[in-house]
Protein backbone atom coordinates (compact mmCIF):
# COMPACT_ATOMS: atom_id res chain seq x y z
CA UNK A 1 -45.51 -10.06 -15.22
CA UNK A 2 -44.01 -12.84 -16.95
CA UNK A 3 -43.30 -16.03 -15.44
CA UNK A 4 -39.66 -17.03 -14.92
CA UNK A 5 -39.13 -20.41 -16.81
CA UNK A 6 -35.48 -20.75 -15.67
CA UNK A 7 -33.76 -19.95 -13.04
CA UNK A 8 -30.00 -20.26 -11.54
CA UNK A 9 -29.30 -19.35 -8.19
CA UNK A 10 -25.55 -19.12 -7.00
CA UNK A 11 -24.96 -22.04 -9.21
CA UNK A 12 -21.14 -22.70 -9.40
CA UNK A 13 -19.09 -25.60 -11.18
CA UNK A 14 -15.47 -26.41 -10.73
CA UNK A 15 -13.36 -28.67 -13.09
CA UNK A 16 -9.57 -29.90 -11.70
CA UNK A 17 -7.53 -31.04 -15.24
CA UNK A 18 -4.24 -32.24 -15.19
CA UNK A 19 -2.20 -29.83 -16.93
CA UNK A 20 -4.38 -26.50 -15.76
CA UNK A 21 -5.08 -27.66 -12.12
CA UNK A 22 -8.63 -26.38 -10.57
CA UNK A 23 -10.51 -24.57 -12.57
CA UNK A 24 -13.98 -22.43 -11.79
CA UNK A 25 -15.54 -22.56 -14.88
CA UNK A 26 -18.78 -20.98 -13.83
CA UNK A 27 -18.73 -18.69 -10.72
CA UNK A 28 -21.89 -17.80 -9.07
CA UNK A 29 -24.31 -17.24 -11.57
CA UNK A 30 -27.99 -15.88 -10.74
CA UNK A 31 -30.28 -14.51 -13.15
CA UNK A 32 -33.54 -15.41 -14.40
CA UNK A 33 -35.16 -16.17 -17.65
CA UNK A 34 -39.03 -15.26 -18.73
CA UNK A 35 -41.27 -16.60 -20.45
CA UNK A 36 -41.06 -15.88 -24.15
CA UNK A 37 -37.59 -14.22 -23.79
CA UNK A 38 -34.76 -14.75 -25.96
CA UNK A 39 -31.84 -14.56 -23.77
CA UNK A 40 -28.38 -15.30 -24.82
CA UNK A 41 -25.10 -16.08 -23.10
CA UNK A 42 -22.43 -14.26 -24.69
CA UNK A 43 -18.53 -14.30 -23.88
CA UNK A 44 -15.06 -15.97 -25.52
CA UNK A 45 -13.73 -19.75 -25.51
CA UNK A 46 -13.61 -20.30 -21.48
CA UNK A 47 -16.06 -17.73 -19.86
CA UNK A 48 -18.02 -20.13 -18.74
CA UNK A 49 -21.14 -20.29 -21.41
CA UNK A 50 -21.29 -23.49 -22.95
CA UNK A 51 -20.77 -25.03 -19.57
CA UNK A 52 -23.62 -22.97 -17.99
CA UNK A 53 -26.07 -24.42 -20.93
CA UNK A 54 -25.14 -28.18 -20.11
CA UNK A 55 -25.92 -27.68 -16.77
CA UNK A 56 -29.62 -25.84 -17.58
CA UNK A 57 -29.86 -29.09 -19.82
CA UNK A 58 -28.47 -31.72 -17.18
CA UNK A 59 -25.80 -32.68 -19.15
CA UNK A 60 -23.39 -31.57 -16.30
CA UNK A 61 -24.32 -31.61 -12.85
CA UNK A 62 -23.47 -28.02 -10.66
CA UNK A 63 -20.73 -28.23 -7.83
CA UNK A 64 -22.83 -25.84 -5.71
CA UNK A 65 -26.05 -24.11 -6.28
CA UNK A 66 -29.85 -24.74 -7.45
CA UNK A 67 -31.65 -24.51 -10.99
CA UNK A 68 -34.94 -24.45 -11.45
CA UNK A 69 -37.39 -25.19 -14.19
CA UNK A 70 -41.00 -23.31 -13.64
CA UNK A 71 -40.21 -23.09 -10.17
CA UNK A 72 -39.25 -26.68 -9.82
CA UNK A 73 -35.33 -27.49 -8.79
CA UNK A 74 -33.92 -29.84 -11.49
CA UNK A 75 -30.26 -29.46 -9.97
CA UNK A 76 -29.53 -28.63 -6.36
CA UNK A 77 -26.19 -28.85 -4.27
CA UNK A 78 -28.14 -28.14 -0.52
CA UNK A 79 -31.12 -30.92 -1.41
CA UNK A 80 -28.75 -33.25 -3.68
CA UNK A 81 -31.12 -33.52 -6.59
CA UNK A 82 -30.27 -34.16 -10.16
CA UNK A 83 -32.84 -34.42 -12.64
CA UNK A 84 -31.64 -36.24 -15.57
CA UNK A 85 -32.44 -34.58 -18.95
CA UNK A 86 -34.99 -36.42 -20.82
CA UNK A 87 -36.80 -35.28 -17.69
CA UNK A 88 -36.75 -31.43 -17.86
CA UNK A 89 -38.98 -30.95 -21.58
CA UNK A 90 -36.28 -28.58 -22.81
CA UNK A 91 -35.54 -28.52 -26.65
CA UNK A 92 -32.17 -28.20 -27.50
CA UNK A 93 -29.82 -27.29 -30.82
CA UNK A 94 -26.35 -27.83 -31.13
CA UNK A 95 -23.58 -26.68 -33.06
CA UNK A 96 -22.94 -29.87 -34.84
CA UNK A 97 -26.45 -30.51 -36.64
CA UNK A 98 -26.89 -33.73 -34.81
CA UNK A 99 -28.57 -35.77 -36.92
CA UNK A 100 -29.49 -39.42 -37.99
CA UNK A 101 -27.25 -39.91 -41.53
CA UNK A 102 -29.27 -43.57 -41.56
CA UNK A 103 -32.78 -41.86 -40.73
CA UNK A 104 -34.94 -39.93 -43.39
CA UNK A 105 -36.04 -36.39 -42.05
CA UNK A 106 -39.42 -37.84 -41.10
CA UNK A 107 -37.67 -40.48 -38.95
CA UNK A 108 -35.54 -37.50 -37.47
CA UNK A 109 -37.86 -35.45 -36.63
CA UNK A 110 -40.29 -38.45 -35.03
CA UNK A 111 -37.41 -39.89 -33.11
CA UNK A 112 -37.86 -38.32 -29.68
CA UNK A 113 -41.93 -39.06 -30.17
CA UNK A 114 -41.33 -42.37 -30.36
CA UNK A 115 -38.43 -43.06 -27.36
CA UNK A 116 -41.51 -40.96 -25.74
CA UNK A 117 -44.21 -43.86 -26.63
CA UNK A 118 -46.17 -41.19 -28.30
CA UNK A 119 -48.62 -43.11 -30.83
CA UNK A 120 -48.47 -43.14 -34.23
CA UNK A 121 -51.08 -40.87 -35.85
CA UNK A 122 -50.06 -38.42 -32.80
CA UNK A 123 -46.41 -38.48 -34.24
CA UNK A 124 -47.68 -38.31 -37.75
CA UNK A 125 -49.62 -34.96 -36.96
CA UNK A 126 -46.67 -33.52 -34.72
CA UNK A 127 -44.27 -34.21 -37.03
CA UNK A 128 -45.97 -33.21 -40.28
CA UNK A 129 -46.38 -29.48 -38.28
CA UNK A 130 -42.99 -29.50 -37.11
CA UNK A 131 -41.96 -30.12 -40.70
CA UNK A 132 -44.30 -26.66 -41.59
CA UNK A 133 -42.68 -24.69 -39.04
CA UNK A 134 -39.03 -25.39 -40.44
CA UNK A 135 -39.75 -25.17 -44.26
CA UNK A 136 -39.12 -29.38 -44.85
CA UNK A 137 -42.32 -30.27 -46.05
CA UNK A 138 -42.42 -32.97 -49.01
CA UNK A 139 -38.11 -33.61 -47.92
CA UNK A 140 -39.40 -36.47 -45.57
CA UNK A 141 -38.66 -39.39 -47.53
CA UNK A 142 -34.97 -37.47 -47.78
CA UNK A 143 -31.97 -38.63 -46.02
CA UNK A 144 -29.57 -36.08 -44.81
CA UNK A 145 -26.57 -36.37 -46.65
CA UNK A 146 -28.92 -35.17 -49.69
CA UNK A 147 -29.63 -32.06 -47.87
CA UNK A 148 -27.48 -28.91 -47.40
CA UNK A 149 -26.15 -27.84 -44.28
CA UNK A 150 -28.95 -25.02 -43.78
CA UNK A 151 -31.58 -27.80 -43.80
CA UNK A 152 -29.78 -30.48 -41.99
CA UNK A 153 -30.06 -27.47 -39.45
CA UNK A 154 -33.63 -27.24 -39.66
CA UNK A 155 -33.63 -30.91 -39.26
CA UNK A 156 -32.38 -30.43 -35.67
CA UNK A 157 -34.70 -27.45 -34.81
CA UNK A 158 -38.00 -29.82 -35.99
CA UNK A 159 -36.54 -32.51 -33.66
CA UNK A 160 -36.31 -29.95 -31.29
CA UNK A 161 -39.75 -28.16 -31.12
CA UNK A 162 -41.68 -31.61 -32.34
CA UNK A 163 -41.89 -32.15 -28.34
CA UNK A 164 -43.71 -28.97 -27.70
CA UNK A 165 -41.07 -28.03 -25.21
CA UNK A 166 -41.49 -24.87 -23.19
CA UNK A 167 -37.85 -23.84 -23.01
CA UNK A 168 -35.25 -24.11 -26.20
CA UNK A 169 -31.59 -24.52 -25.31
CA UNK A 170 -29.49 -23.17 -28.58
CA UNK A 171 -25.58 -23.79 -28.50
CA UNK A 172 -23.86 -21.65 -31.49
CA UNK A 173 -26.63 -23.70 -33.51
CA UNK A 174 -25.68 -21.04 -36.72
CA UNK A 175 -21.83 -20.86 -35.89
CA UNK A 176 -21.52 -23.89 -38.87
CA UNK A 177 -23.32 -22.06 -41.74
CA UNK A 178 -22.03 -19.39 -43.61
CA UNK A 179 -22.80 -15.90 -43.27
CA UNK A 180 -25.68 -15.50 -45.90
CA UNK A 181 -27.41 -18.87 -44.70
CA UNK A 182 -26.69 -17.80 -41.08
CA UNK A 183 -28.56 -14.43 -41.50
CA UNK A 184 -31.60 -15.85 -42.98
CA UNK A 185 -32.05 -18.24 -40.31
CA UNK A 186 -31.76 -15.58 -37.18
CA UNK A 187 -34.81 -14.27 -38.70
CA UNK A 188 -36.73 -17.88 -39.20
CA UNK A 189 -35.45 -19.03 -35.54
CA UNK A 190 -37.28 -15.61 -34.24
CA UNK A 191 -40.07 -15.87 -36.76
CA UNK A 192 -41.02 -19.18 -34.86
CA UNK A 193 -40.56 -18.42 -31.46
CA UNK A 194 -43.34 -15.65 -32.39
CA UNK A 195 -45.29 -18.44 -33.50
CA UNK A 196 -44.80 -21.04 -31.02
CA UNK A 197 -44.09 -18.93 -27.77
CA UNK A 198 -41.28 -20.69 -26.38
CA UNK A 199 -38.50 -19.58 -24.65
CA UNK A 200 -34.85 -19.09 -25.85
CA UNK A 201 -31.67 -19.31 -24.19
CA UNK A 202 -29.03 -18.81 -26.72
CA UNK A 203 -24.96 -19.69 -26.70
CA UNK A 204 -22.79 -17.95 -28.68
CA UNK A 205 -19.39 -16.02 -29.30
CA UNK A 206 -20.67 -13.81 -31.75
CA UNK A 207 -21.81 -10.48 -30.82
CA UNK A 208 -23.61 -9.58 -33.83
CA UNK A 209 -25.94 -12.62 -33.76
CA UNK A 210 -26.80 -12.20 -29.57
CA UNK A 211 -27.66 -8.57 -30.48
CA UNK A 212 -29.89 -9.73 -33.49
CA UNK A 213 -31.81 -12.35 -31.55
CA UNK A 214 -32.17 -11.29 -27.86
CA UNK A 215 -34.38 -9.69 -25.40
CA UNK A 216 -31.69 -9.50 -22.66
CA UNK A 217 -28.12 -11.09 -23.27
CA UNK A 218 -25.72 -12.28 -20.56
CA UNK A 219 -21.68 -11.22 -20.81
CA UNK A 220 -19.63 -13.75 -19.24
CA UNK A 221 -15.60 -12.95 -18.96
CA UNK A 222 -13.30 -16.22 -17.14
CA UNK A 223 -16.86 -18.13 -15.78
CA UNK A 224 -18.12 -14.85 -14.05
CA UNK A 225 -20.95 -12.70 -15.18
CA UNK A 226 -19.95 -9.26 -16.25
CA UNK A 227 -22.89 -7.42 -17.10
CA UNK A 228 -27.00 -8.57 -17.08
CA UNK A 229 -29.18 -6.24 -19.93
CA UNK A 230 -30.87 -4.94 -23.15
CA UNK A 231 -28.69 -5.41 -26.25
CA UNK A 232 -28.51 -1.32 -26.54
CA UNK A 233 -27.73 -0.39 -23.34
CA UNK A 234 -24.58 -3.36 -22.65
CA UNK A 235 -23.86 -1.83 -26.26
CA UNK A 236 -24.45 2.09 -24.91
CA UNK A 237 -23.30 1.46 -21.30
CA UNK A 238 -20.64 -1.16 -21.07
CA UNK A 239 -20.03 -1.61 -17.08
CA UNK A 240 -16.65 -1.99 -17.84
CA UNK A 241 -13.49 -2.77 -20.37
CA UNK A 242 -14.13 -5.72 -21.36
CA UNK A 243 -17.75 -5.70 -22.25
CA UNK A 244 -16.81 -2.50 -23.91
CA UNK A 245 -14.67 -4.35 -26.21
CA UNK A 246 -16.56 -7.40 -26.93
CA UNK A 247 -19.63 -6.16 -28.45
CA UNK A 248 -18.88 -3.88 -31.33
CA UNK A 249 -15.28 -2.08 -32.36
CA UNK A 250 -13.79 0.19 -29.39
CA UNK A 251 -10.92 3.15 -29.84
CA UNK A 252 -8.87 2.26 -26.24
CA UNK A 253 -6.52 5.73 -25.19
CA UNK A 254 -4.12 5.61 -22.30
CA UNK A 255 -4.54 8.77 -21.20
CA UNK A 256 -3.08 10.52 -18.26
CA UNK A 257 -4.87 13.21 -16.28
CA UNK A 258 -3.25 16.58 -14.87
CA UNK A 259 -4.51 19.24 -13.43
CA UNK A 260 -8.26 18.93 -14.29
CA UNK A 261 -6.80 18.53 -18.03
CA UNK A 262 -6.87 14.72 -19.93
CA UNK A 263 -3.23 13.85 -22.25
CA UNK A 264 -2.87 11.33 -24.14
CA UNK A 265 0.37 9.18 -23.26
CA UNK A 266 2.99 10.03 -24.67
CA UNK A 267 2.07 13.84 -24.93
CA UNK A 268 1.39 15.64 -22.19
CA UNK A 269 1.54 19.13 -23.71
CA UNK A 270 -1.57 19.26 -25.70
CA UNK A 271 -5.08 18.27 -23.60
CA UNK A 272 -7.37 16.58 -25.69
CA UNK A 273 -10.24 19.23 -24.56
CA UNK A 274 -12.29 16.45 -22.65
CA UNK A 275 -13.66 16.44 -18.96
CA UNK A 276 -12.18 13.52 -16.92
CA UNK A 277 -14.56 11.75 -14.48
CA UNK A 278 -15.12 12.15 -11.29
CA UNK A 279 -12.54 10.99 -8.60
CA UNK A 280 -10.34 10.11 -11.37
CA UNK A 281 -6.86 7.71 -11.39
CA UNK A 282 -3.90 9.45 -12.18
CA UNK A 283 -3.69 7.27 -15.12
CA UNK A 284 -7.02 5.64 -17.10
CA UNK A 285 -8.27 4.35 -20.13
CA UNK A 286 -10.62 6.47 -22.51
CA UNK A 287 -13.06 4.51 -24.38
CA UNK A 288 -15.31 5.21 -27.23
CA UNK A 289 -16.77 3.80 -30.51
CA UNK A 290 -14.55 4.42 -34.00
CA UNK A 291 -17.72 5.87 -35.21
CA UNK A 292 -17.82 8.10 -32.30
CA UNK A 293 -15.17 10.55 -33.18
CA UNK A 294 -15.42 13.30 -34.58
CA UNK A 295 -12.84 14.47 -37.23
CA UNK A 296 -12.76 17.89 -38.62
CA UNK A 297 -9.59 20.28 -40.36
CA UNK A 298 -10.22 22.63 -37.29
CA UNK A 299 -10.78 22.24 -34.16
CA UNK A 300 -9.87 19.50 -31.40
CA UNK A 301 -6.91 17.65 -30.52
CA UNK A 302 -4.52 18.60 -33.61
CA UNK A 303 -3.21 15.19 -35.20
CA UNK A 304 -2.56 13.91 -38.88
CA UNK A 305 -3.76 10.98 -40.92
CA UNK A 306 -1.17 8.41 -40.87
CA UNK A 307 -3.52 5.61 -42.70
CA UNK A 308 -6.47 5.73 -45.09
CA UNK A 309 -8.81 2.66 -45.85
CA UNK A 310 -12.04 2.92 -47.91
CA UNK A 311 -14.57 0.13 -47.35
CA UNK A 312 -18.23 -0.36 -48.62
CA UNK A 313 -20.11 1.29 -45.96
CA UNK A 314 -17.16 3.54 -44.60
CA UNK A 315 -13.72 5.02 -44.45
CA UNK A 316 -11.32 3.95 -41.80
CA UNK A 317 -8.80 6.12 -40.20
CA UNK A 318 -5.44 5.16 -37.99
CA UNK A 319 -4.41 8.26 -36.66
CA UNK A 320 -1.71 9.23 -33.69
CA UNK A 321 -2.72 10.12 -30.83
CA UNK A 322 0.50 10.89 -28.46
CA UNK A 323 2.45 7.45 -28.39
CA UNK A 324 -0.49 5.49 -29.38
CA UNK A 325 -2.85 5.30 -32.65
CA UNK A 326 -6.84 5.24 -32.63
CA UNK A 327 -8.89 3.94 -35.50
CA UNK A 328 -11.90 6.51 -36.68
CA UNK A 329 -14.53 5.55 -38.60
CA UNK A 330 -16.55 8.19 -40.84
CA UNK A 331 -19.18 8.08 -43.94
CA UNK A 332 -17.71 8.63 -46.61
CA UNK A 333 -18.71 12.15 -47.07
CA UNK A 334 -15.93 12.70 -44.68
CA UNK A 335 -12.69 12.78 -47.17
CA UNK A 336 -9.01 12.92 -45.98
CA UNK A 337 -5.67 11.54 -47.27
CA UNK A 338 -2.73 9.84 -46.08
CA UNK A 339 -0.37 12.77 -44.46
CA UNK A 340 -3.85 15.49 -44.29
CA UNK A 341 -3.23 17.54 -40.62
CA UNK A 342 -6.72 17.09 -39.03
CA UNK A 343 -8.01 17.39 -35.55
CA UNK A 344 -10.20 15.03 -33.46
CA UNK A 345 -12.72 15.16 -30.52
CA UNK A 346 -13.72 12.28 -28.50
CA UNK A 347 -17.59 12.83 -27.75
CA UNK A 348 -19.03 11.57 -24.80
CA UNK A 349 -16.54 9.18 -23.73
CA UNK A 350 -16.41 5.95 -20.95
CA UNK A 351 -13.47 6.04 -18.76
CA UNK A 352 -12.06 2.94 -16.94
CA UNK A 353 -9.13 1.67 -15.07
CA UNK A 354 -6.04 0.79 -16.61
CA UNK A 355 -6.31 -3.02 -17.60
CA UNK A 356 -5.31 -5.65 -15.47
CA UNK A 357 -2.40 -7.66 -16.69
CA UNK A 358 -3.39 -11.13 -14.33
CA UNK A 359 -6.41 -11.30 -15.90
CA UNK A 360 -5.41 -11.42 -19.29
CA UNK A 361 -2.90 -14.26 -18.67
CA UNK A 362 -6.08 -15.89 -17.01
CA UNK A 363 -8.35 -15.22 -19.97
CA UNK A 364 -5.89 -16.84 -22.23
CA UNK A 365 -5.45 -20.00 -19.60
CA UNK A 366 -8.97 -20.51 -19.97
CA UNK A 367 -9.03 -20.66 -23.45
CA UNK A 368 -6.71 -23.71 -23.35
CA UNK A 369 -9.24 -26.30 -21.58
């Protein structure tokens, strides 16, 4: 089995600020990081993320709790250690590319070599492969406001894996470049963690990118953690509404539930022909994928199409459904127009309490710090 290379165990911090009072940003956090994972930490402005990497880097010290490093604490409330970070050999990317405007690349990428003592033909050689590995060679005599922002990025990542580290810290290091730029360097960031072997834990907001990159990713919702797994199955098997709705589109249906029989809200004379869950609420939500939904002229939950759009890889639908409207998604094999009767079946759905109205104020206090 692989070895775990990080570590957080019950690791909590807590921020007081004068206009939100106390504040747990991050709220008992354990889970575990392998060697030669990529493992991202995925969740909205205030869950807790970006927070949780400083602390892995010792850039903020926990309030309660232990991290480890190879098995060795680097931060621990019980023994009162703090290791500072140019002590824990992590490598780490920002989101702002970080980098020398009054340095060439080679002095860039040779700067933590040399606050290291590291001699000079040993910085030379480290550098020059560094350089290799992130596509700058024969730019070293360049100085970054030359460059463009996709290889002022690479700058950063050379400075970052010139120490050999063992562990690479990424926060939203893409979130800067646009999309194109962004997409070709997912695939170069995994391309040389093939090649080098290190390990990845990876910040970010956007969904798309975690799923492209990771091994395992993290879902983090007002600084706890919501769900621990593989991209597909937080993507299949959601544990609950939120994570539902974070990664990829979701169709949301207040439904109420009579009888044995599911209505939507709003009409509670036509079932929708679905089998509610076990032990169900009175009331619930129904959740499913746009693309999940199948929409036929004849059989299902009888409806109408109320709105039409036609994109490049699909057709969108927004279609009533009692008091409320869902969006469908379909190829574009599947033609109907505005005002077409149609009827609709929700396949396989996820079922989960109705939402909780104190946690969105929450979610949208957190956002504010």
């Amino acid at each position: 089995m692989a070895e775990v290379q990080v570590e957080l165990r019950h690791v909590t911090k807590k921020f007081t600020t004068k206009t939100l009072g106390d504040i747990v940003a991050v709220d008992d956090f354990n889970f575990q990081v392998y060697e030669g994972e990529c493992f991202s930490i995925l969740g909205p402005s205030g869950c807790g993320k970006t927070t949780c990497l400083r602390m892995i880097a010792g850039f903020e010290d926990l309030s309660e709790g232990e991290i480890l490093l190879s098995g060795r604490p680097v931060s621990s409330s019980r023994a009162n250690l703090y290791v500072p970070p140019e002590e824990r050999d992590l490598g780490m990317v920002f989101q702002a590319f970080a980098v020398w405007p009054h340095m060439n690349v080679f002095e860039n990428v040779a700067f933590p070599l040399r606050i290291r003592k590291v001699n000079k033909a040993e910085v030379e050689r480290r550098v020059k492969q560094a350089l290799q590995h992130t596509s700058l060679t024969g730019l070293e005599n360049v100085y970054p406001s030359d460059l463009s922002g996709g290889q002022q990025q690479r700058i950063a990542l050379a400075r970052a894996i010139v120490t050999n580290p063992k562990v690479m810290l990424l926060d939203e290091p893409l979130s800067n470049l646009d999309p194109h730029l962004r997409e070709t360097m997912r695939f170069e960031l995994k391309e040389l963690q093939r090649k080098l072997g290190f390990t990845i834990i990876f910040v970010t907001h956007d969904q798309s990118e975690a799923m492209a990159l990771s091994d395992r990713m993290l879902v983090a919702d007002m600084g706890r953690i919501m769900q621990i797994d593989t991209p597909e199955n937080l993507y299949n098997r959601p544990i609950n509404r939120f994570v539902h709705s974070f990664l990829g589109e979701s169709t949301f249906l207040r439904v109420v539930i009579r009888d044995g029989q599911v209505y939507a809200a709003g009409d509670l004379e036509h079932p929708l022909g679905v089998t509610p869950p076990p032990n169900a609420a009175p009331e619930m939500i129904l959740a499913t994928r746009p693309n999940a939904i199948d929409i036929t002229g004849s059989t299902g939950y009888q409806t109408r199409i109320e709105t039409r759009i036609f994109l490049t890889d699909r057709t969108e639908y927004l279609i009533p459904v009692g008091d409320q409207k869902v969006k469908v998604q379909t190829p574009h094999r599947i033609a109907f127009s505005e005002g077409n009767s149609c009827w609709i079946r929700f396949v396989d759905p996820m079922w989960y309490p109705v939402e909780d109205t104190d946690e969105e104020k929450e979610r949208a206090r957190r956002q504010l710090i």
